[in-house]
Protein backbone atom coordinates (compact mmCIF):
# COMPACT_ATOMS: atom_id res chain seq x y z
CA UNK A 1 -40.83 -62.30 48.89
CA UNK A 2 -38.51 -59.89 50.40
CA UNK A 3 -38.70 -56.12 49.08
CA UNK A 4 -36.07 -54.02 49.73
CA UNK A 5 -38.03 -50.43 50.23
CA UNK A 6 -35.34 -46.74 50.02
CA UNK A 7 -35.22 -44.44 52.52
CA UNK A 8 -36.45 -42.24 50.67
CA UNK A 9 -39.87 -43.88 49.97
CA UNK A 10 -40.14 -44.97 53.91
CA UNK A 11 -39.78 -41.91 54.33
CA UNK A 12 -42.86 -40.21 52.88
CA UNK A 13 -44.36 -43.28 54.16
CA UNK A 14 -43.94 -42.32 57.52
CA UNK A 15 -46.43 -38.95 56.33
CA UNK A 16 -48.68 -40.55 54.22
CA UNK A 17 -52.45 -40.00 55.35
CA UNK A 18 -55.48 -41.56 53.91
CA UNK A 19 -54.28 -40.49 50.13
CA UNK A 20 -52.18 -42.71 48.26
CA UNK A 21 -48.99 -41.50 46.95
CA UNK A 22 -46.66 -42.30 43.97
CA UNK A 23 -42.82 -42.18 44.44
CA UNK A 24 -40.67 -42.18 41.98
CA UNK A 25 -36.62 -43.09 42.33
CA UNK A 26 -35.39 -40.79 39.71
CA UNK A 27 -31.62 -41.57 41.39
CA UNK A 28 -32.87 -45.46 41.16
CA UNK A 29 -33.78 -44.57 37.55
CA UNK A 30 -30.60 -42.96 36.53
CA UNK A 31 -28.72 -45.57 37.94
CA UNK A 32 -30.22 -47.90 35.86
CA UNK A 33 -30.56 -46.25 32.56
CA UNK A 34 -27.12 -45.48 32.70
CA UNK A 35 -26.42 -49.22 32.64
CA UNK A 36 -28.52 -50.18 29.85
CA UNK A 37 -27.18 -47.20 27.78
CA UNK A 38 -23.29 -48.80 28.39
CA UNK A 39 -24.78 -52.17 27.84
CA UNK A 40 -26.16 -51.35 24.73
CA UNK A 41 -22.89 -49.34 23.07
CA UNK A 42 -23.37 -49.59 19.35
CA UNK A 43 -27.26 -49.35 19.60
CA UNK A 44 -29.87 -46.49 19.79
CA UNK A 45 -32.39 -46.60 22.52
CA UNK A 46 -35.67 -45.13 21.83
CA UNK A 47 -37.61 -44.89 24.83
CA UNK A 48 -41.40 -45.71 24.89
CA UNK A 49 -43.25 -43.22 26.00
CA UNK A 50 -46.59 -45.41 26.97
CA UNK A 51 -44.93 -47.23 29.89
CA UNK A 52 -44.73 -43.55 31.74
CA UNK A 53 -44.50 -40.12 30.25
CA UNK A 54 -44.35 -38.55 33.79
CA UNK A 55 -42.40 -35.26 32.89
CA UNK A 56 -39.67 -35.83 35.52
CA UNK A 57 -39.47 -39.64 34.56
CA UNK A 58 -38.79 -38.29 30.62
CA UNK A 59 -36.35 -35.20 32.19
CA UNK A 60 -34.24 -38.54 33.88
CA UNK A 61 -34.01 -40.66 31.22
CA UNK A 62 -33.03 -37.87 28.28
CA UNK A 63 -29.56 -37.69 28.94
CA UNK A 64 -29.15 -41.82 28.68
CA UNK A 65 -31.27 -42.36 25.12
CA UNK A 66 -31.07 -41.25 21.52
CA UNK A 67 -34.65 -40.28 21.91
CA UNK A 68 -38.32 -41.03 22.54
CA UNK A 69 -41.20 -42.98 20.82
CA UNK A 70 -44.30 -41.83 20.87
CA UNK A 71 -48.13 -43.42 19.42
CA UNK A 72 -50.04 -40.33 20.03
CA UNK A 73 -50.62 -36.78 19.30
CA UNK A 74 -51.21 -36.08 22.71
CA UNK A 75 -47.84 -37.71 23.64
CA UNK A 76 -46.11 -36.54 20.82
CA UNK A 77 -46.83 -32.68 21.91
CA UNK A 78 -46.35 -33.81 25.91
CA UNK A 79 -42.98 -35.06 25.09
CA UNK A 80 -42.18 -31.71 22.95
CA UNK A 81 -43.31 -29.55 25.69
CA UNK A 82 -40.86 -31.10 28.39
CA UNK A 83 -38.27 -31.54 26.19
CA UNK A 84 -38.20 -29.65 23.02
CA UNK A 85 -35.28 -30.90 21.19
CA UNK A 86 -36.13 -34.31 21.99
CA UNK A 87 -35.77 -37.06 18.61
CA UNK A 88 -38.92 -38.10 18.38
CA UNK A 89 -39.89 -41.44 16.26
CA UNK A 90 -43.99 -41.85 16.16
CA UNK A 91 -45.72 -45.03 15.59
CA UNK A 92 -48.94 -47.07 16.36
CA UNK A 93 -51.87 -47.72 14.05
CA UNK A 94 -54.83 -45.95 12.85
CA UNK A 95 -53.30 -42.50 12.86
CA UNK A 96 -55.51 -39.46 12.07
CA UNK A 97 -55.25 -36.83 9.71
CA UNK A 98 -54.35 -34.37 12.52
CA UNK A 99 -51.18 -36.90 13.46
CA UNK A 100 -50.08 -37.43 9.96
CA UNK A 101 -49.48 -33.47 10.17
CA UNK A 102 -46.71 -33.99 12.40
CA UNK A 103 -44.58 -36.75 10.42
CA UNK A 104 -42.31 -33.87 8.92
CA UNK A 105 -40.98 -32.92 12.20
CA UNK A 106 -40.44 -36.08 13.66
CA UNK A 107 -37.25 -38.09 13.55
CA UNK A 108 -38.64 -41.18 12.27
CA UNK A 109 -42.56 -42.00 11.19
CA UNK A 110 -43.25 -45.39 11.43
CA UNK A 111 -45.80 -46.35 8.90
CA UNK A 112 -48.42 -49.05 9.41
CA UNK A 113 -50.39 -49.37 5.86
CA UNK A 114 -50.43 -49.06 2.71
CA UNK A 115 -53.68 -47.11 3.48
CA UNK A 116 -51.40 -44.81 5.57
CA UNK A 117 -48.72 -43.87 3.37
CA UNK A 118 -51.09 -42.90 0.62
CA UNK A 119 -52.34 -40.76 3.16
CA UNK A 120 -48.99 -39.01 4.00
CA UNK A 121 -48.65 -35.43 1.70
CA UNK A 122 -45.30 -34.09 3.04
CA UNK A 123 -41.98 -35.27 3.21
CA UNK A 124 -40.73 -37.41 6.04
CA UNK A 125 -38.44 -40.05 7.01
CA UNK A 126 -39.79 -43.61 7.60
CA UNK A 127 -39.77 -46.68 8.41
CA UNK A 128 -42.11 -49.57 7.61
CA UNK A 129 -43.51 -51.61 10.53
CA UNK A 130 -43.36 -54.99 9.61
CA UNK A 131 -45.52 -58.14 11.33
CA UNK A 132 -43.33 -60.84 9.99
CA UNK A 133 -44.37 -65.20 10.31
CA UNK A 134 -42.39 -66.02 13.29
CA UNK A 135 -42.44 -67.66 16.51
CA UNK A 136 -43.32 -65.85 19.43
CA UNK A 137 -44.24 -67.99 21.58
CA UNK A 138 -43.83 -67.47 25.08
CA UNK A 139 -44.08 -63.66 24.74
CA UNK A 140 -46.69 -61.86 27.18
CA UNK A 141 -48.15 -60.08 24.43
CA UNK A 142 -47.57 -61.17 20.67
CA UNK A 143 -48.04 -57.70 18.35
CA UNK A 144 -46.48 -59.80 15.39
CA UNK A 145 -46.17 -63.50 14.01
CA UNK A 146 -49.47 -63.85 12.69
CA UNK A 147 -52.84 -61.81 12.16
CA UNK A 148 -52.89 -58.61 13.93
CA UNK A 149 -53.44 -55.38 14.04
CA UNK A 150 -49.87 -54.24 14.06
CA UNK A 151 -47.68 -53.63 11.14
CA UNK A 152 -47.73 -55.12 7.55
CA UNK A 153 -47.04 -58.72 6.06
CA UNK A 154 -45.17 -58.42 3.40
CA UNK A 155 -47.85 -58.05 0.93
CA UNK A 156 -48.24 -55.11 2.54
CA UNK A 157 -44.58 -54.01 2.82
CA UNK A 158 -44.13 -54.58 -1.15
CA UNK A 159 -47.42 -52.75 -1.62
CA UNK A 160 -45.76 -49.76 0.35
CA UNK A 161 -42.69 -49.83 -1.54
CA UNK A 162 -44.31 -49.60 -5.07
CA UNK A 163 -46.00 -46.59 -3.27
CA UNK A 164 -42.81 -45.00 -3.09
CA UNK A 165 -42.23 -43.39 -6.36
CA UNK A 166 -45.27 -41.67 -5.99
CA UNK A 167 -44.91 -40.78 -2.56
CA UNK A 168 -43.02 -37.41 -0.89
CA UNK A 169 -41.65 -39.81 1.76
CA UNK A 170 -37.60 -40.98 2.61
CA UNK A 171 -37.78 -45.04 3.22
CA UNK A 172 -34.86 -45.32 5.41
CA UNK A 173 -35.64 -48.82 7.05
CA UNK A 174 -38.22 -51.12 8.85
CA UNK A 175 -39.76 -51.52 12.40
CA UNK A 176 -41.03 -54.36 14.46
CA UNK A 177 -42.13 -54.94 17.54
CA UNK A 178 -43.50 -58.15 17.67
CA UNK A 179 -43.76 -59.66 20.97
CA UNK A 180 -43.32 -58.10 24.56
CA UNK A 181 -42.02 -59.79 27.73
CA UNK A 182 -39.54 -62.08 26.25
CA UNK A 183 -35.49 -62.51 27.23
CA UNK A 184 -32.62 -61.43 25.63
CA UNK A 185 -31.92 -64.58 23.43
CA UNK A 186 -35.69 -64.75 22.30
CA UNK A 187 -35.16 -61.27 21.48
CA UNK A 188 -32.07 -61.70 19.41
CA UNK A 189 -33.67 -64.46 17.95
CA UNK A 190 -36.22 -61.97 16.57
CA UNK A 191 -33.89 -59.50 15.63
CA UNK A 192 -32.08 -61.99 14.00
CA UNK A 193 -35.39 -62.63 11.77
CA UNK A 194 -36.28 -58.82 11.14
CA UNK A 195 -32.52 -58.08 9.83
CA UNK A 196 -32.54 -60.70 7.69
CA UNK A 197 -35.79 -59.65 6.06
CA UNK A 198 -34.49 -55.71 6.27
CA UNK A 199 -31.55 -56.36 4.53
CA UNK A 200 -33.26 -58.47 1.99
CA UNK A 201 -34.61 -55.04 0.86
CA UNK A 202 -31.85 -53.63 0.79
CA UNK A 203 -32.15 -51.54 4.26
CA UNK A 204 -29.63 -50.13 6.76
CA UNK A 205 -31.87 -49.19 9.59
CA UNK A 206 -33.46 -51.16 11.92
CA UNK A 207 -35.59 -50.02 14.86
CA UNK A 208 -36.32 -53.95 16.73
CA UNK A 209 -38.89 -52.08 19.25
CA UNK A 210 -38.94 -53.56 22.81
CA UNK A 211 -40.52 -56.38 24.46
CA UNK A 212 -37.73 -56.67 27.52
CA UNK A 213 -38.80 -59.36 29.94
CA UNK A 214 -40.39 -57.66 33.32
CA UNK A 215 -41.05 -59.97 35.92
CA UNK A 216 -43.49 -59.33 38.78
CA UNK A 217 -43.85 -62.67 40.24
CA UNK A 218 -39.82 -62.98 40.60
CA UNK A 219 -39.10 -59.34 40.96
CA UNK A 220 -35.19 -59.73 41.39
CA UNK A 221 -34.64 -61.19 38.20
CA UNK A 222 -34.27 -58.59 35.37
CA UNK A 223 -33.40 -58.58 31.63
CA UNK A 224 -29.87 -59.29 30.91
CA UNK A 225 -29.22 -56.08 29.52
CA UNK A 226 -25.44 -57.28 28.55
CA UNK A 227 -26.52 -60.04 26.71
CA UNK A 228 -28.63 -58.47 24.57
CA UNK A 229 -26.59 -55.44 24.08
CA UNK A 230 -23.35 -58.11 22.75
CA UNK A 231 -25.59 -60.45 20.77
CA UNK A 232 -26.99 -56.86 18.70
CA UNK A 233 -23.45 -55.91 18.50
CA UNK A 234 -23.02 -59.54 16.76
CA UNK A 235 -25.10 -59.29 14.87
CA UNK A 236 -25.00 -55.40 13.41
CA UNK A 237 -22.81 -54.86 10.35
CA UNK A 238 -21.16 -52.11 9.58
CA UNK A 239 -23.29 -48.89 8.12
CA UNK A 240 -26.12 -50.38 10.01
CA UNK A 241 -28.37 -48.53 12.54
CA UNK A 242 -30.09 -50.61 15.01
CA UNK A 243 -32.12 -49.15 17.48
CA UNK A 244 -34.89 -50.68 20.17
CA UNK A 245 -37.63 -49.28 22.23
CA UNK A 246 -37.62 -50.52 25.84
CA UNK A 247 -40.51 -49.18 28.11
CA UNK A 248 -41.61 -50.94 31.25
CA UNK A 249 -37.90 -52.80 31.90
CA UNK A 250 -36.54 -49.33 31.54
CA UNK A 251 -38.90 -47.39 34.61
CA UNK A 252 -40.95 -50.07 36.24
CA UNK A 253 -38.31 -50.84 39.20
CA UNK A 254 -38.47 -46.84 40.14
CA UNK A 255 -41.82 -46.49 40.93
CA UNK A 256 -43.76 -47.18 44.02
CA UNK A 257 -46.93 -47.04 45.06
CA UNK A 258 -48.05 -46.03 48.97
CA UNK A 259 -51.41 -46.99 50.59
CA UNK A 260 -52.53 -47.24 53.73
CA UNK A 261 -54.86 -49.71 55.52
CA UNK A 262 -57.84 -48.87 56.44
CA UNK A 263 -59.56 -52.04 57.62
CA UNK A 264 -58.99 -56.05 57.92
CA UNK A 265 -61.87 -58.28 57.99
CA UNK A 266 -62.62 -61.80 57.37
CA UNK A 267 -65.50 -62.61 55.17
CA UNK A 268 -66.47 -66.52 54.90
CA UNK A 269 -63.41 -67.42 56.60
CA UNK A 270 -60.52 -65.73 54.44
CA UNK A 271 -59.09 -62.68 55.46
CA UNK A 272 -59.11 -59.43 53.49
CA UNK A 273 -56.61 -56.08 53.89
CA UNK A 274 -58.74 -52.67 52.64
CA UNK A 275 -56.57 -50.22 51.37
CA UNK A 276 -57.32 -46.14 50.96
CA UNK A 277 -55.98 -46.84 47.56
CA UNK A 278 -56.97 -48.81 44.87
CA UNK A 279 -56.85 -50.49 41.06
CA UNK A 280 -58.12 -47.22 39.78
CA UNK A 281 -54.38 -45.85 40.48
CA UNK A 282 -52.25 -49.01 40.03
CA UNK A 283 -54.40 -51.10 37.51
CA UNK A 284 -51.24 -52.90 36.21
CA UNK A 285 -52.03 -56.26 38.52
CA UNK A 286 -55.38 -56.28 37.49
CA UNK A 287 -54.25 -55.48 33.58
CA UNK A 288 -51.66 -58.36 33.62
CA UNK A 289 -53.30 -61.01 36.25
CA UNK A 290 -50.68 -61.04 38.63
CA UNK A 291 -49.95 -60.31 42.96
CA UNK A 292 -48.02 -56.67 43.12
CA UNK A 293 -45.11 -57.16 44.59
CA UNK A 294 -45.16 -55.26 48.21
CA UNK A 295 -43.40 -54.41 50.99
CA UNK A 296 -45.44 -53.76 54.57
CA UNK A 297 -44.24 -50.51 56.86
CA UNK A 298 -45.58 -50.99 59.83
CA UNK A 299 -47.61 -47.87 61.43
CA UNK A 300 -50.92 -49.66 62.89
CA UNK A 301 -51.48 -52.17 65.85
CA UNK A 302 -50.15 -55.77 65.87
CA UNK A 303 -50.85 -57.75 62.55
CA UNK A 304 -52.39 -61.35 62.38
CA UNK A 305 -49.84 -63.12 60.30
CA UNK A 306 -51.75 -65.34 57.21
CA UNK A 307 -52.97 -65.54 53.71
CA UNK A 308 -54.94 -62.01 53.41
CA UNK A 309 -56.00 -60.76 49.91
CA UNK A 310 -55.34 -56.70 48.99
CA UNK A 311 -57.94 -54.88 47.86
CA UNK A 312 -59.13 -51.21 47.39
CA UNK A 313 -62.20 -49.49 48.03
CA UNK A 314 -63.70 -49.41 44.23
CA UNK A 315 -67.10 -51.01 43.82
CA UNK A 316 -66.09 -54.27 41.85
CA UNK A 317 -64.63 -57.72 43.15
CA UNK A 318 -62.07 -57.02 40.60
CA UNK A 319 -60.34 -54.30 42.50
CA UNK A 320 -57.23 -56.63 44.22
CA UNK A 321 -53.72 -55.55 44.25
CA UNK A 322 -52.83 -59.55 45.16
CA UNK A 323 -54.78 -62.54 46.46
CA UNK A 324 -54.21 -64.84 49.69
CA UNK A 325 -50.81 -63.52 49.93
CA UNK A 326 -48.91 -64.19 53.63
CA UNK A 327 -48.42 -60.98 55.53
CA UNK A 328 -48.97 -59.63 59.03
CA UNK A 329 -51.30 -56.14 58.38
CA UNK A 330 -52.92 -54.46 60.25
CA UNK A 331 -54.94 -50.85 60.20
CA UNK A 332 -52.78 -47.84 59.78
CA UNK A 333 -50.01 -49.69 58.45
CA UNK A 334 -48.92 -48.44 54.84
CA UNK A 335 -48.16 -50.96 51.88
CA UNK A 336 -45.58 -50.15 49.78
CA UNK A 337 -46.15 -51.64 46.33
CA UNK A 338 -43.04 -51.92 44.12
CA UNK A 339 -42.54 -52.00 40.43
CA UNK A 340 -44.90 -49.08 39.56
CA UNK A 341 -43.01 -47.26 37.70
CA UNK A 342 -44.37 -48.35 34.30
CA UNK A 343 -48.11 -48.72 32.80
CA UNK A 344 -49.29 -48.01 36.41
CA UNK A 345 -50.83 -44.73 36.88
CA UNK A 346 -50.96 -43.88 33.41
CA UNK A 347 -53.35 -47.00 32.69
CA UNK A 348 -55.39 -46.73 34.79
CA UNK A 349 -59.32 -45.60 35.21
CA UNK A 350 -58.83 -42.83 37.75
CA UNK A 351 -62.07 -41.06 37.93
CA UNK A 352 -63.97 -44.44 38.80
CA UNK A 353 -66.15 -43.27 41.87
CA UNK A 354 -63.72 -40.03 42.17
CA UNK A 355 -61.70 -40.89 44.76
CA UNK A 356 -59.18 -38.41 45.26
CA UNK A 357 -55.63 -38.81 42.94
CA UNK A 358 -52.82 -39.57 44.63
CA UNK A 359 -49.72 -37.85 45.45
CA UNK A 360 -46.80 -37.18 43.66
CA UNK A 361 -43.28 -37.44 45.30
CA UNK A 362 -39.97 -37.22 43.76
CA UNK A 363 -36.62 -38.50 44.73
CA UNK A 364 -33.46 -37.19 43.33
């Protein structure tokens, strides 16, 4: 595959040492979230916080979203201490006593239980995660359309909503987000599904949570932002608010990842590239069983050309960045691994061995 690698990033390349080294296009980024906000006209977007709360990654994206959703206390207070005034909507299961505090001062509390809205003691506005019967097949992760963790059926919804006389809590509408790494149309199909049921209760807000297709194996295709922003549009009716969550499809194509190589060897006949960095910093091709995309800057020797497999220097076979790949490497060269810019760092188990963490960069 061909990667097409900025200036900017070749050029910390052309410094980096034996340390790895994130870079992050926050010009890149607010390119593109400026296109998905005017794709999306008519909708909310709610950014997820998990795919990368890097403080200058949330300080790019404020000015293009409505606000930011968060499934932690720890996030919830990161995201308040970069940006103060910032909406925030807070969701996830299994939230503790300490969390429930906060649901009065966030924008929207999305509850997951029965259990957890007898638990909540102070007023607040929220909405009821739902895990409705439908198909999601084809999704990369399914959250919803059958037994899981996430959300209520609705037993559980109508359980809630007899809660509600009793309760201190505003009901102003429902959540779902039942499936992740599916296209526009299989996402409108699900919206299609969760307004339906929404409205049945007589609701006005919607929040149809993320699940924008990523792909790392075809890195030039993305989500069809304008499709999906016209078919919501289509389907909204007036008085309605409908608001999603994207994550990864909104920061993934700004980050990058720089290693360097420190040694190629052949073991049993096959080739392998050792890098100074490893799956303890970029864990997401490990996490989701795929080759990181990569680009090779040339800095070392002359490169035998041939399937080599990428690997770091962790103490487990299961430290590869992408296997049998065709590329020319050789040592000293640096690998410039694109699509980090979501559930990369953040995900991954950075004190294994204590290596040291990897550098920061910034371009603007």
């Amino acid at each position: 595959m061909s990667i097409e690698v900025p200036a900017g990033v070749r050029k910390v390349a052309e410094s980096l040492d034996d340390v790895p080294a994130y870079v992050y296009d926050l010009a890149g980024l607010d390119r593109h979230a400026a296109a998905v906000r005017a794709a999306l006209a008519g909708t909310e977007i709610c950014y997820a916080v998990k795919a990368n709360p890097d403080p200058e990654v949330l300080r790019a994206l404020a000015p293009h979203v409505d606000g930011f959703e968060v499934s932690s206390g720890g996030e919830f207070a990161h995201v308040r201490e970069v940006l103060p005034e910032a909406a925030l909507s807070f969701g996830g299961p299994g939230k503790t006593a300490a969390e429930l505090a906060l649901a009065p001062s966030a924008h929207r509390w999305h509850v997951e239980s029965p259990a957890e809205l007898r638990r909540m003691r102070e007023p607040a506005d929220v909405l009821l995660r739902v895990n409705l019967d439908v198909n999601v097949t084809g999704a990369a992760l399914a959250m919803g359309g059958g037994a899981t963790p996430f959300g209520m059926d609705p037993g559980g919804v109508a359980e809630c909503l007899a809660l509600l006389g009793s309760s201190p809590v505003r009901l102003r509408g429902v959540h779902a987000h039942l499936a992740s790494g599916l296209a526009a149309p299989d996402l409108l199909t699900l919206a299609e599904a969760v307004l339906a049921y929404g409205r049945s209760l007589g609701l006005r807000e919607f929040n149809l949570g993320g699940g924008m297709a990523v792909s790392y194996t075809r890195p030039e295709e993305r989500f069809d932002w304008a499709a999906y922003g016209a078919g919501l549009r289509a389907l909204a009716r007036p008085g309605e608010t409908l608001r999603v969550e994207p994550g990864r499809a909104l920061t993934a194509y700004c980050g990058w990842y720089l290693t360097t190589v420190l040694d190629v060897k052949r073991v049993h006949g096959e080739r392998f590239a050792v890098l100074s960095g490893g799956t303890h910093h970029l864990r997401t091709p490990v996490t989701k069983g795929h080759d990181q995309p990569f680009a090779v800057l040339p800095g070392g020797g002359e490169g035998e050309d041939g399937p080599v497999t990428l690997v770091g220097r962790l103490c487990t076979p299961k430290d590869v960045f992408a296997r049998r790949v065709t590329a020319s490497l050789a040592v000293g060269d640096v690998v410039a691994f694109a699509m980090a810019g979501a559930y990369a760092w953040n995900i991954s188990h950075h004190d294994f061995l204590m290596h040291p963490k990897p550098a920061f960069h910034y371009l603007r």
